[in-house]
N, C-alpha and C. Protein backbone atom coordinates (compact mmCIF):
# COMPACT_ATOMS: atom_id res chain seq x y z
N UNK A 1 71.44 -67.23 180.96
CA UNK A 1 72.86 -67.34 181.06
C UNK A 1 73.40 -68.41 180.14
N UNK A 2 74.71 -68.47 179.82
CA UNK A 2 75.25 -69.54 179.11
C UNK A 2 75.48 -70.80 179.95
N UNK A 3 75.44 -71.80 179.77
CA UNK A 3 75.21 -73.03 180.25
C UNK A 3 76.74 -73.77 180.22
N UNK A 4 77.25 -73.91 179.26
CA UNK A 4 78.03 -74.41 178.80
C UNK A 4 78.54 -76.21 178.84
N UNK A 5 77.11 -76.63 178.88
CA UNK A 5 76.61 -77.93 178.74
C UNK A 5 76.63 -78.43 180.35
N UNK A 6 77.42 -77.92 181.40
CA UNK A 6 77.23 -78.73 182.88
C UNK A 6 76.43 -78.73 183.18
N UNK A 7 75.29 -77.72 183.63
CA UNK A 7 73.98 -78.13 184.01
C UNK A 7 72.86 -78.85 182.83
N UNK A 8 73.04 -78.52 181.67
CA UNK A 8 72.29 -79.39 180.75
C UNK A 8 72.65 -81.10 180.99
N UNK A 9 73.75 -81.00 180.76
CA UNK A 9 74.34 -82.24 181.02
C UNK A 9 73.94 -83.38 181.90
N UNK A 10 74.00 -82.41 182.95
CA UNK A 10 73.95 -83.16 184.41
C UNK A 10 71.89 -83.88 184.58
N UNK A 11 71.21 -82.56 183.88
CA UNK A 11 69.73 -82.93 184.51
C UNK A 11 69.48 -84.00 182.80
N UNK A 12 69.96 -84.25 182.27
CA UNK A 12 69.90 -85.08 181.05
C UNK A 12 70.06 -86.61 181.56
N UNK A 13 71.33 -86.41 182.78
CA UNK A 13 71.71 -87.68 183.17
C UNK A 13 71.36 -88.02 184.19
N UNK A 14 70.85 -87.33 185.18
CA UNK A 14 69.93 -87.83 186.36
C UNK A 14 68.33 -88.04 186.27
N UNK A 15 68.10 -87.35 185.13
CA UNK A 15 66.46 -88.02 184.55
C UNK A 15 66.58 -88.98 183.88
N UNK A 16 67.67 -89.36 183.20
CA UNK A 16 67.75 -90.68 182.59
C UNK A 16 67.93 -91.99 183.47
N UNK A 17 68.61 -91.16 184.55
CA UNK A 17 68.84 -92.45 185.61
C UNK A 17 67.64 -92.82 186.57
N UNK A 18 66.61 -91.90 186.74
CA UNK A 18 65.23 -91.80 186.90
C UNK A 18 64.23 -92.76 185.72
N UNK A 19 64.23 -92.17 185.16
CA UNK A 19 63.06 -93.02 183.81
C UNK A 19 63.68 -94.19 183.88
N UNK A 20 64.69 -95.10 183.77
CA UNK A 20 65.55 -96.36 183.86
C UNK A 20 65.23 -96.84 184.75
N UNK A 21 65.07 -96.66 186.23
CA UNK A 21 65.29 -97.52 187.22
C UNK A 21 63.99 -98.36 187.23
N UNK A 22 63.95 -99.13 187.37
CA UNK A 22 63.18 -100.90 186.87
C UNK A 22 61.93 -100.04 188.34
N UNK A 23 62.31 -99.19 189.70
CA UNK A 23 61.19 -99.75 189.82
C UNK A 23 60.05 -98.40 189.80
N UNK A 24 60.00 -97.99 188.63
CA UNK A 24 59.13 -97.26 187.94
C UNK A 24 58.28 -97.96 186.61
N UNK A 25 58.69 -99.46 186.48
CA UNK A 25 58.36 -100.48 185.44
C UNK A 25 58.13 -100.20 184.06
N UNK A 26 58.33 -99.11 184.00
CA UNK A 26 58.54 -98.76 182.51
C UNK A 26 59.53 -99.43 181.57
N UNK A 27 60.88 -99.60 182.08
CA UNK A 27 61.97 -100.37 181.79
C UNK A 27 62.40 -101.77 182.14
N UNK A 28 63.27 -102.65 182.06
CA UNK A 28 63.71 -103.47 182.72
C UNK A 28 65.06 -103.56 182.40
N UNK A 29 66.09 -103.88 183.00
CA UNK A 29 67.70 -104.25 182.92
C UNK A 29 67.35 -105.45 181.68
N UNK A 30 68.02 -105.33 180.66
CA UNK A 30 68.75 -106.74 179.72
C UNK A 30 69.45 -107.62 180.86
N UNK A 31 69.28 -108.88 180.08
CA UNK A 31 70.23 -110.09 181.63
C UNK A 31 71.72 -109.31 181.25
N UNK A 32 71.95 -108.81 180.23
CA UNK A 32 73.47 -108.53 180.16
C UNK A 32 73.87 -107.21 181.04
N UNK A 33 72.94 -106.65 181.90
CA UNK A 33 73.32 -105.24 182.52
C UNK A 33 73.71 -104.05 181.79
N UNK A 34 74.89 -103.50 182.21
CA UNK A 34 75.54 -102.56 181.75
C UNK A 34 74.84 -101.58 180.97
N UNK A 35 73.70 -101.04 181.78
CA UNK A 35 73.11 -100.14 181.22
C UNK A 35 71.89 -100.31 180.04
N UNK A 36 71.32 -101.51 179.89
CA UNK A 36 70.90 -101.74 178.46
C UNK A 36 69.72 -102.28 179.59
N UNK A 37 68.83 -101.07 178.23
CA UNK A 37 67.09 -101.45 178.74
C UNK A 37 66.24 -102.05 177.83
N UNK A 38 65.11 -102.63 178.70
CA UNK A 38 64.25 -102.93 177.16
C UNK A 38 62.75 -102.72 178.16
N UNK A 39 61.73 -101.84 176.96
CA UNK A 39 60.61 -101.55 177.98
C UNK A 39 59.75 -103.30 178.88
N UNK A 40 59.36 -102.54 179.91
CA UNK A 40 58.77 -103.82 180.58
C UNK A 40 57.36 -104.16 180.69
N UNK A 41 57.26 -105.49 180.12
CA UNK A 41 55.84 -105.48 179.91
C UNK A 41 55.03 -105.47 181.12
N UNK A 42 55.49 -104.95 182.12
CA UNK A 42 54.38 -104.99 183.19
C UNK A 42 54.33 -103.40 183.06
N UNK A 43 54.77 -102.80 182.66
CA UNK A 43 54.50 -100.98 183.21
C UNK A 43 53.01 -100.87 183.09
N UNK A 44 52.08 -101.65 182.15
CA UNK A 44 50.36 -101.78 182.50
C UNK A 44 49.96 -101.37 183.66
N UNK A 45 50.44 -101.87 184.70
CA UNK A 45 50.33 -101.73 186.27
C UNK A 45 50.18 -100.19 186.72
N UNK A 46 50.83 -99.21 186.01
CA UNK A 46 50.39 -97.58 185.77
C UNK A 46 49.83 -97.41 184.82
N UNK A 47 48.26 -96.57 185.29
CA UNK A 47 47.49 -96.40 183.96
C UNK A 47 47.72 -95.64 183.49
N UNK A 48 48.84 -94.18 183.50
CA UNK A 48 49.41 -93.47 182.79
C UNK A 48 50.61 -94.09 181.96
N UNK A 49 50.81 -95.22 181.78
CA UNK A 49 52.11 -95.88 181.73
C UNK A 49 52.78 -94.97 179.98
N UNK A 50 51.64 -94.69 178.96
CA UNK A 50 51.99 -94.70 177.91
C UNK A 50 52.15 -93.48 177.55
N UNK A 51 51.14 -92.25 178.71
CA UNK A 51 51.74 -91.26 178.34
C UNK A 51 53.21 -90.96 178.85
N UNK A 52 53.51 -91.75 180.18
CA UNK A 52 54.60 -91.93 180.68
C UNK A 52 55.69 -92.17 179.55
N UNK A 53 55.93 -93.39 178.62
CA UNK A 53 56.36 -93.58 177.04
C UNK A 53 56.53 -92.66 176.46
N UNK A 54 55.53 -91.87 176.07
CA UNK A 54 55.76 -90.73 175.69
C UNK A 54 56.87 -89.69 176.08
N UNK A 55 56.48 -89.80 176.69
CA UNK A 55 57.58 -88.15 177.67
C UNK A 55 58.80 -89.20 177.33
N UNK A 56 59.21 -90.03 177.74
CA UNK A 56 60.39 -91.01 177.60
C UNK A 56 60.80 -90.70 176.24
N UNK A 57 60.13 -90.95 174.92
CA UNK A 57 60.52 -90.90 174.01
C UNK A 57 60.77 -89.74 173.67
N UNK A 58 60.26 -88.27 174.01
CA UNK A 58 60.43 -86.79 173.45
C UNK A 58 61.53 -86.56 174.09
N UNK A 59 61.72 -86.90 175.34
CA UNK A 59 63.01 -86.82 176.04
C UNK A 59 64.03 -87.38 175.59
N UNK A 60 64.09 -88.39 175.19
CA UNK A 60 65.33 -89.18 174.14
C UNK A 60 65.54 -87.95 172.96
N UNK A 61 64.80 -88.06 172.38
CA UNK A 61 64.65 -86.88 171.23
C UNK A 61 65.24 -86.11 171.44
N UNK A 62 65.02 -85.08 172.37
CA UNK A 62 65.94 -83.79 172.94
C UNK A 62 67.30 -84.12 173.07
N UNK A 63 66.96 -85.11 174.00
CA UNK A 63 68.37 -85.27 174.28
C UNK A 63 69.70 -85.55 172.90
N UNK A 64 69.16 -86.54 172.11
CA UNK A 64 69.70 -86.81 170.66
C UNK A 64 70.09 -85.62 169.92
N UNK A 65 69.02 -84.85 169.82
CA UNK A 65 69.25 -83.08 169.33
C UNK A 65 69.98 -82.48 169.54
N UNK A 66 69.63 -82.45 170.83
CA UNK A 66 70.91 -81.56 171.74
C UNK A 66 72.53 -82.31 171.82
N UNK A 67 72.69 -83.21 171.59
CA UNK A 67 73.55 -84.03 171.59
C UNK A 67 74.56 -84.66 172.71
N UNK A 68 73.33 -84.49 173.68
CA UNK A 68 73.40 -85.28 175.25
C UNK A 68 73.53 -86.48 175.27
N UNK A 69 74.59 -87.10 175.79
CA UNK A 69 74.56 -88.93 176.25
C UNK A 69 73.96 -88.76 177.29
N UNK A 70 73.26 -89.72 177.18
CA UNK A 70 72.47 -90.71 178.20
C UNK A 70 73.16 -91.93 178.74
N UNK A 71 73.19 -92.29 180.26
CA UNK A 71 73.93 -93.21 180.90
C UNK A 71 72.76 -94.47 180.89
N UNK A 72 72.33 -95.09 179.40
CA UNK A 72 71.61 -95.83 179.35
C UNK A 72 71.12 -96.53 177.84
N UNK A 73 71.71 -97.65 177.58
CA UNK A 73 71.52 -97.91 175.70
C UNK A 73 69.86 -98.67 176.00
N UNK A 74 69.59 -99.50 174.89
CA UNK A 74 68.37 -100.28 174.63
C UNK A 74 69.11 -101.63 173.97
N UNK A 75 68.12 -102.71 174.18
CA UNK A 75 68.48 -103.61 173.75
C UNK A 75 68.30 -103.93 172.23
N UNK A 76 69.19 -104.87 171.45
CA UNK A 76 68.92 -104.33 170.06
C UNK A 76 67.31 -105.22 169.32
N UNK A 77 66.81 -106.21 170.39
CA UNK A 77 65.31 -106.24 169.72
C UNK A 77 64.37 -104.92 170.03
N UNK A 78 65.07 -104.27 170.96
CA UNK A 78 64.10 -102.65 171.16
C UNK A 78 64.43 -101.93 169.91
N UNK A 79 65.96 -101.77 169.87
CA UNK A 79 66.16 -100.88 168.66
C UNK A 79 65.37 -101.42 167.06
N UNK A 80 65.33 -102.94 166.87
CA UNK A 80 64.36 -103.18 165.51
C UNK A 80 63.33 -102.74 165.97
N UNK A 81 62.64 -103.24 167.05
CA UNK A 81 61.59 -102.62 167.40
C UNK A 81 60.96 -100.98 166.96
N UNK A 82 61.81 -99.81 166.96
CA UNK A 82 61.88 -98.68 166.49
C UNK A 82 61.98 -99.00 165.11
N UNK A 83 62.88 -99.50 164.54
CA UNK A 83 62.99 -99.78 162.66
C UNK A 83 61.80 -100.46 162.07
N UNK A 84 60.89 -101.16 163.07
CA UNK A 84 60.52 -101.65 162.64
C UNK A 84 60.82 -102.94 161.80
N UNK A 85 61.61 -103.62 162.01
CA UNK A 85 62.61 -104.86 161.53
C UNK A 85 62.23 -106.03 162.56
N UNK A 86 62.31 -107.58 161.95
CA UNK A 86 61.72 -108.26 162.94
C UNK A 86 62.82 -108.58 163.09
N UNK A 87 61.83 -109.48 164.65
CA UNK A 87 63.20 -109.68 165.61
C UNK A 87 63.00 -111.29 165.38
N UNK A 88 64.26 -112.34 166.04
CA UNK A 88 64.42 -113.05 165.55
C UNK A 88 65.75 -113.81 167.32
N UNK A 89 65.95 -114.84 166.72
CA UNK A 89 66.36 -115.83 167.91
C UNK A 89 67.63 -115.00 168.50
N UNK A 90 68.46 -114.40 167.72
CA UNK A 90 69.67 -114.01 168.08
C UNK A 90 69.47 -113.09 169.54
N UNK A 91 68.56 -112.02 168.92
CA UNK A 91 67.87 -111.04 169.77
C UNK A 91 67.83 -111.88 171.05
N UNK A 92 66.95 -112.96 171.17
CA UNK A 92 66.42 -113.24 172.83
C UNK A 92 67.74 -113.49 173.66
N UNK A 93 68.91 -114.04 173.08
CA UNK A 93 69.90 -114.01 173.87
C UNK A 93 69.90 -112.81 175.17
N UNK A 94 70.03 -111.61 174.12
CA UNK A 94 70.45 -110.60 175.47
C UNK A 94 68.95 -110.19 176.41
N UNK A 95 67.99 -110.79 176.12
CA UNK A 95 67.20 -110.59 177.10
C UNK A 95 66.76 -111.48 178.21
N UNK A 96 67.71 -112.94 177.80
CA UNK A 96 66.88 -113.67 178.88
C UNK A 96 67.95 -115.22 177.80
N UNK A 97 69.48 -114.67 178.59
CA UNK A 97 70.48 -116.07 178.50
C UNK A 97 70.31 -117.30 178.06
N UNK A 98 69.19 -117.45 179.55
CA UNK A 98 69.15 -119.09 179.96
C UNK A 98 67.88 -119.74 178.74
N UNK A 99 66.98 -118.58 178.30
CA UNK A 99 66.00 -119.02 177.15
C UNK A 99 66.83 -119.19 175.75
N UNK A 100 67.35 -118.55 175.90
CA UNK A 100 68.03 -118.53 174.46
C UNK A 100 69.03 -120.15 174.12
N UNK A 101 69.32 -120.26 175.13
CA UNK A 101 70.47 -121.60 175.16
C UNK A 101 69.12 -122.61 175.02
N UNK A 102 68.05 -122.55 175.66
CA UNK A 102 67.01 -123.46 175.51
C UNK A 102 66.30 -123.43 174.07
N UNK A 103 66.31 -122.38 173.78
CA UNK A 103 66.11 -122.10 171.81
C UNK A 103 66.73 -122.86 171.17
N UNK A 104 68.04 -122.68 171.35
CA UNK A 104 69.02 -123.27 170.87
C UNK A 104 69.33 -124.59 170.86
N UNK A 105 69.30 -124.95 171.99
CA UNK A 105 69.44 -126.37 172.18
C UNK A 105 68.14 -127.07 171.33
N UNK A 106 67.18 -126.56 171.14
CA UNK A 106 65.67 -127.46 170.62
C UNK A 106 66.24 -127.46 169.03
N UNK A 107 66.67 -126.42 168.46
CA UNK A 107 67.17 -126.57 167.14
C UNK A 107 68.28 -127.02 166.45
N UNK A 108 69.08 -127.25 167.60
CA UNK A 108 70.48 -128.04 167.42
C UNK A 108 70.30 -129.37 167.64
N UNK A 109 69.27 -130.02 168.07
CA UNK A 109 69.07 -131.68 168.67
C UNK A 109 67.45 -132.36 168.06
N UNK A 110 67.86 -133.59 168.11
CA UNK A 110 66.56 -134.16 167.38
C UNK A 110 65.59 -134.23 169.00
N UNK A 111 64.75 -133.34 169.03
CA UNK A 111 63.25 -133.52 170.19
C UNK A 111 62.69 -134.86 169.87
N UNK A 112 62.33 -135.33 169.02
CA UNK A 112 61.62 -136.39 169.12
C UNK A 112 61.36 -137.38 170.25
N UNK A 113 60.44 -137.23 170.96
CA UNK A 113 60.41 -138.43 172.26
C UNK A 113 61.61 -137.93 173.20
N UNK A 114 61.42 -136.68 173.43
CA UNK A 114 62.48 -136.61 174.30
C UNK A 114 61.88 -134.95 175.13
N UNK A 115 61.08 -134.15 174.15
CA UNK A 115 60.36 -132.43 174.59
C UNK A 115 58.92 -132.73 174.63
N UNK A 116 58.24 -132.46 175.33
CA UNK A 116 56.77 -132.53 175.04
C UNK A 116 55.84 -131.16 175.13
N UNK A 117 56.44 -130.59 174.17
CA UNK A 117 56.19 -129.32 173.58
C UNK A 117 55.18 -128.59 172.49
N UNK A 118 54.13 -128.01 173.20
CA UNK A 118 52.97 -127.50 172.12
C UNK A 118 53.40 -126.49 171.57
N UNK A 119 52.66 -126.09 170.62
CA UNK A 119 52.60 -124.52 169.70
C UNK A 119 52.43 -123.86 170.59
N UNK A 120 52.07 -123.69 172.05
CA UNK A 120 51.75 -122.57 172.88
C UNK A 120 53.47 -121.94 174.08
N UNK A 121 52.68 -121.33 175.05
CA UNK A 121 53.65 -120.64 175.66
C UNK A 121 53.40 -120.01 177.03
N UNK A 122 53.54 -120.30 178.14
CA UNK A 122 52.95 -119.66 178.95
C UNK A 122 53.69 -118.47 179.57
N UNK A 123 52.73 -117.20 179.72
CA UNK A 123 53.50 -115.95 180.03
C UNK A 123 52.63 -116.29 181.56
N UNK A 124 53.66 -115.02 182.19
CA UNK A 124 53.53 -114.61 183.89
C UNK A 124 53.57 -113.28 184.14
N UNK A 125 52.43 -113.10 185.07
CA UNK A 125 52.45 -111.47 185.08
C UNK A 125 51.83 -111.24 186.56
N UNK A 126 52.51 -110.88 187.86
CA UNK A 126 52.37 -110.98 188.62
C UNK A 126 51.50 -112.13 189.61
N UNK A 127 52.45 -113.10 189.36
CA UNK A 127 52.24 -114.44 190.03
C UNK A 127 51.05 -115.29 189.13
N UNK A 128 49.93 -114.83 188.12
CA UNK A 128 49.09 -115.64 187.20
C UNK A 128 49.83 -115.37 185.79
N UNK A 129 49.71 -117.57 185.58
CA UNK A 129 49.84 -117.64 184.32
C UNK A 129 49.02 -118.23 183.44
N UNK A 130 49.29 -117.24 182.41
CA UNK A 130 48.61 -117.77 181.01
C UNK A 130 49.04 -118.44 180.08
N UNK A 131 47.99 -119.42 179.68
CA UNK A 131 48.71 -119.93 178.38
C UNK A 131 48.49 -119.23 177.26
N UNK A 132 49.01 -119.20 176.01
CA UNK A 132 49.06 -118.54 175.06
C UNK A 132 49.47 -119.31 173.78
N UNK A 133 48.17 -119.36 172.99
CA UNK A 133 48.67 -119.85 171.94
C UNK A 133 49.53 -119.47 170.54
N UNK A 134 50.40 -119.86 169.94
CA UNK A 134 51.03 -119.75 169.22
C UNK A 134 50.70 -119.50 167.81
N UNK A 135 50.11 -120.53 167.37
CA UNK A 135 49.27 -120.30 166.02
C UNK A 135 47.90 -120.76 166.82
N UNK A 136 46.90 -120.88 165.96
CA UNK A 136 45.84 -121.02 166.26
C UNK A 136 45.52 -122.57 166.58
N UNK A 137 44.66 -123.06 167.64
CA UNK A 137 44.69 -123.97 168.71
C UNK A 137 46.04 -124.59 169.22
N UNK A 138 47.06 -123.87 169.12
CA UNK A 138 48.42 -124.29 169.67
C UNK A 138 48.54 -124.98 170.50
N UNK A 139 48.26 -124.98 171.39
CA UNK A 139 48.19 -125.87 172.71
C UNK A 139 47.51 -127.46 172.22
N UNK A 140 47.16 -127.82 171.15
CA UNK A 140 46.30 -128.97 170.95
C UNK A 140 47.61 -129.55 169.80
N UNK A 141 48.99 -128.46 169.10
CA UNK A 141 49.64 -129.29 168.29
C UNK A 141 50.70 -129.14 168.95
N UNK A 142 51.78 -130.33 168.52
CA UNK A 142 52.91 -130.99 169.43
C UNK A 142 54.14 -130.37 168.33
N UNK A 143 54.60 -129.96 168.97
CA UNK A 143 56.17 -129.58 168.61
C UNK A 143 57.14 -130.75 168.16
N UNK A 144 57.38 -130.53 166.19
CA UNK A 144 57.95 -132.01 165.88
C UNK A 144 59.21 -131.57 165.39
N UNK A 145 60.01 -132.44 165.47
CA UNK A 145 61.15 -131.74 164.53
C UNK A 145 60.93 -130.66 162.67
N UNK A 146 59.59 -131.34 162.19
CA UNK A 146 59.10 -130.64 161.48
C UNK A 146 58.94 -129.04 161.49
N UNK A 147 58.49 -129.24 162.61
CA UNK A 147 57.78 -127.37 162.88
C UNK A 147 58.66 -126.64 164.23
N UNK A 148 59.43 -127.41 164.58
CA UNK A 148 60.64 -126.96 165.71
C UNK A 148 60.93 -125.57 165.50
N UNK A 149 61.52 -124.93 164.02
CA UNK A 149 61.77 -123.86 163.59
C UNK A 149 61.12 -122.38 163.79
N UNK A 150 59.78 -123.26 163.37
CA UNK A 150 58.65 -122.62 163.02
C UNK A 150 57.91 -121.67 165.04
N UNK A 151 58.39 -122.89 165.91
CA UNK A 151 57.99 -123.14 167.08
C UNK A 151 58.87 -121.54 167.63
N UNK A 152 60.33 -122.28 167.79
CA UNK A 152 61.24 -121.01 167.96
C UNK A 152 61.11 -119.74 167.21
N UNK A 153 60.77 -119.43 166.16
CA UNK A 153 60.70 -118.21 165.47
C UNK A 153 59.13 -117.59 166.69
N UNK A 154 58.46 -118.11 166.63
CA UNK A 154 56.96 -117.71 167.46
C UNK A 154 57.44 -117.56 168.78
N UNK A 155 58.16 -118.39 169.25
CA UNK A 155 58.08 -118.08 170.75
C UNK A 155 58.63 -116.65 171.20
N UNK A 156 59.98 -116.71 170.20
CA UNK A 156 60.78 -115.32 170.01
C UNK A 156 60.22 -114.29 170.13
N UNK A 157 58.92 -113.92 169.22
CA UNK A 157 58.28 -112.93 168.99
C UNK A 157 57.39 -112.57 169.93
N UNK A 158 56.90 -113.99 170.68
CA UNK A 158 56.11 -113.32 171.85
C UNK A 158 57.04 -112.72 173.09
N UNK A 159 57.96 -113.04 172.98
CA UNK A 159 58.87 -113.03 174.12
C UNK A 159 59.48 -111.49 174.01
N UNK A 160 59.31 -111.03 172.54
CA UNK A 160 60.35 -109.93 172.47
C UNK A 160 59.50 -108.43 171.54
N UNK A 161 58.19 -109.71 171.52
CA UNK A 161 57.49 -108.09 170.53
C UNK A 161 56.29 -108.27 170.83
N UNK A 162 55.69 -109.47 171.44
CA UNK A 162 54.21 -109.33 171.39
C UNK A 162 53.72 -108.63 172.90
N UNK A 163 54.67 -109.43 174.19
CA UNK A 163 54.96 -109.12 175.44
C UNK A 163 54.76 -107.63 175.68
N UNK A 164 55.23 -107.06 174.76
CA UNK A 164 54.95 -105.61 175.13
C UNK A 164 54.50 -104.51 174.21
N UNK A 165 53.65 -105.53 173.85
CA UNK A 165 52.95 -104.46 172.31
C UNK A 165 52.05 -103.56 172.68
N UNK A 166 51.88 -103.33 173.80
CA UNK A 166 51.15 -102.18 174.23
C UNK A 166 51.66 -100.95 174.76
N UNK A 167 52.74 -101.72 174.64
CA UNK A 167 53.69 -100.17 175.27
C UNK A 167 54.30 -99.44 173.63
């Protein structure tokens, strides 16, 4: 029968509102809401998680083709992420506010004797954390106004590309 986009429409936008909801962990809400996802580095936790990705992404596809909106954007270090374009300080804003102002603040102010801050980083992933080094023995060099830059550009990347490089 002819469709005339309502039922296409409709199962376009209730599977989208399905694949989105955080607690299928594939996704997570941006701190900014309003619809904007970025994948979540815990979806590991399903060992199908990537063919799961998959279907996510062929489904975007269709949907794009077909020229279905989806009640759901990406955040724009996801979208370089797809370009392949690096991501960079601006990006962490919309994923996580209160880090970004803390980025910020380390590069706007002299640290000296005031941060006691290594090359490393500790991530959390269901209640255990790791440390993680930055460059190599990170945790053994101190964050100087020298390499401050250098510090923030790394942390960025784990925060926004390394975090979920498996997905």
């Amino acid at each position: 029968g002819i469709d005339a986009g309502g039922v296409s429409r409709e199962w376009f936008l209730v599977l989208s509102r399905d694949i989105f909801n955080p607690n299928y962990a594939l996704f997570k809400p941006s701190a900014k809401g309003n619809n904007t996802f970025q994948p979540d580095p815990r979806s590991f936790v399903n060992r199908d998680h990537l063919m799961f990705l998959t279907f996510v992404g062929r489904f975007i596809g269709k949907a794009i083709y077909d020229g279905q909106l989806l009640d759901a954007y990406f955040t724009r270090s996801f979208y370089k992420h797809i370009l392949n374009q690096p991501v960079g300080l601006s990006d962490v804003e919309s994923v996580d506010p209160e880090f970004y102002k803390s980025l910020r603040w380390i590069l706007d102010n002299d640290i000296t004797g005031v941060l006691d801050l290594t090359m490393s980083a500790e991530t959390e992933h269901f209640g255990r954390v790791e440390v993680v080094d930055l460059v190599d023995n990170g945790r053994n060099i101190s964050v100087t106004e020298e390499n401050k830059r250098e510090y923030v550009q790394l942390v960025s990347e784990l925060r926004l590309t390394k975090s979920i490089r498996a997905q």
